[in-house]
Protein backbone atom coordinates (compact mmCIF):
# COMPACT_ATOMS: atom_id res chain seq x y z
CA UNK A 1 2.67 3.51 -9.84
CA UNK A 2 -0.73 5.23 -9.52
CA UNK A 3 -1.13 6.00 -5.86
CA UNK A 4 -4.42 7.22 -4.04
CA UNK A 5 -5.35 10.16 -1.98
CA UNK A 6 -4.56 11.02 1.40
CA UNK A 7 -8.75 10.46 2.51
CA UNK A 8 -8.51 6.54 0.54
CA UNK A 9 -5.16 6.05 2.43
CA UNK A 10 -6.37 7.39 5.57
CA UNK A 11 -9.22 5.04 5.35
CA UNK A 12 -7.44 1.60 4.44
CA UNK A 13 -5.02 2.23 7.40
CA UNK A 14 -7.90 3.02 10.09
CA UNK A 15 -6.05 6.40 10.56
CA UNK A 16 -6.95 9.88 10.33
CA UNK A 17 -6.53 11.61 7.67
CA UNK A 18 -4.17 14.25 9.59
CA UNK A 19 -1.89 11.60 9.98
CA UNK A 20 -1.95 10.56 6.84
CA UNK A 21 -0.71 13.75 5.67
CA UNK A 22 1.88 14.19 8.28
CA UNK A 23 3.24 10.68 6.85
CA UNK A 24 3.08 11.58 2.86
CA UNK A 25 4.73 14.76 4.47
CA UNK A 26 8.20 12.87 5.71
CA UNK A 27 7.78 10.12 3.12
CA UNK A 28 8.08 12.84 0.26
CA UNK A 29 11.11 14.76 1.97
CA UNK A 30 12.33 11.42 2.03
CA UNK A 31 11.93 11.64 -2.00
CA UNK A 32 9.51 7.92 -1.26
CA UNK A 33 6.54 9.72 -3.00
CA UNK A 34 5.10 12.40 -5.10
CA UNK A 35 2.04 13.83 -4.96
CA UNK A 36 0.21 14.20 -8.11
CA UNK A 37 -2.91 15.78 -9.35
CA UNK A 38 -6.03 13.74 -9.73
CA UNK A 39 -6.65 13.48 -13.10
CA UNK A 40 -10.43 14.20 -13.18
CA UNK A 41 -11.37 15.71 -9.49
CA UNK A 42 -8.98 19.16 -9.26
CA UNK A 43 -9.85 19.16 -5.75
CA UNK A 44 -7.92 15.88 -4.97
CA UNK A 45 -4.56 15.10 -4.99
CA UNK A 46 -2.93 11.21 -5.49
CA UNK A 47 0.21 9.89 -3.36
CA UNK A 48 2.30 7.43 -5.68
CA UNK A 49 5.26 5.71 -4.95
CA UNK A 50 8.43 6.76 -6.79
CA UNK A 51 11.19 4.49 -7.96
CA UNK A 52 13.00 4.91 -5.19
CA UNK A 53 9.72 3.88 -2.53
CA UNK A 54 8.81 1.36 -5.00
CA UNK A 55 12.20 -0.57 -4.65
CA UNK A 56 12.06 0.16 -0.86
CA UNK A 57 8.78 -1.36 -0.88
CA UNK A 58 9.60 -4.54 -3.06
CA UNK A 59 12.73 -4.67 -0.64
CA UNK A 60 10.85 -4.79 2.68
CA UNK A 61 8.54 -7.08 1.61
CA UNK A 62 11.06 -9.76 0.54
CA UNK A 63 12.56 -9.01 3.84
CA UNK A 64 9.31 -9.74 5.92
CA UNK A 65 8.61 -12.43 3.57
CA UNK A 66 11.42 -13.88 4.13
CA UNK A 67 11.30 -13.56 8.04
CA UNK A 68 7.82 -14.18 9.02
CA UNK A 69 6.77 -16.48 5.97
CA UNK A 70 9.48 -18.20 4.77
CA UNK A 71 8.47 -21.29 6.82
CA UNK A 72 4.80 -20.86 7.43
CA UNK A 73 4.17 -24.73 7.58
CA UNK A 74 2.10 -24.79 4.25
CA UNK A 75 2.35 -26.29 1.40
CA UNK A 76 2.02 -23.87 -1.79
CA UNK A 77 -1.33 -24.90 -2.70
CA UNK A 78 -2.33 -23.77 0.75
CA UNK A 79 -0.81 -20.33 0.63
CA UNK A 80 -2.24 -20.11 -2.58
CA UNK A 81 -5.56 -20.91 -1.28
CA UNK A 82 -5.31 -18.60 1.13
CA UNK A 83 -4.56 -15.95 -0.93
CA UNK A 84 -7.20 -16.25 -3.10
CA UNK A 85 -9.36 -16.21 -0.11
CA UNK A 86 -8.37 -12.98 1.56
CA UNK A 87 -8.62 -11.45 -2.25
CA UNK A 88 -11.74 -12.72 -2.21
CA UNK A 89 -12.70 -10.67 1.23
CA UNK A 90 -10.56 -7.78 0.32
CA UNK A 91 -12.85 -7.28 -2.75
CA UNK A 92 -15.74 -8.20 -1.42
CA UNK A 93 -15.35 -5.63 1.23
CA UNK A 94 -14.38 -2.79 -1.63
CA UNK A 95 -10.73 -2.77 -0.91
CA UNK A 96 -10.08 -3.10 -4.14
């Protein structure tokens, strides 16, 4: 899974980068991540989830899913809606 750098990670979070680092730090003893090379900027360096953060990932969010959203009082075509909505502001604010 192609990951971004600890500056675009920092950023999406609101944190600094510091802790950013600190975090990819534990989360790659924890064998959660690799860092790789950028592929065109040799100065930067990517943070992608391995198989094993991947499947932690895919676990804790059909955890919280099932938790927090399971019952939201919705009907699918309004989750869906909503969705598409916060896509829509996601994008339009570049976080995509």
């Amino acid at each position: 899974m192609r990951g971004g750098g600890p500056k675009t990670i920092g950023s999406r979070l609101q944190v600094h980068q510091t802790s950013v680092t600190n975090a990819v730090d534990r989360l790659e003893a924890a064998g959660l991540v690799a860092r790789t090379p950028h592929p065109t900027d040799r100065r930067a360096t990517l943070v992608e989830l391995s198989p094993a953060g991947l499947a932690l990932a895919e676990e804790a969010t059909a955890a919280l899913n099932e938790q927090v959203f399971a019952d939201p009082g919705l009907s699918p075509t309004s989750v869906s809606s909503l969705v598409s909505v916060l896509r829509r502001m996601r994008r339009d604010a570049g976080d995509f």
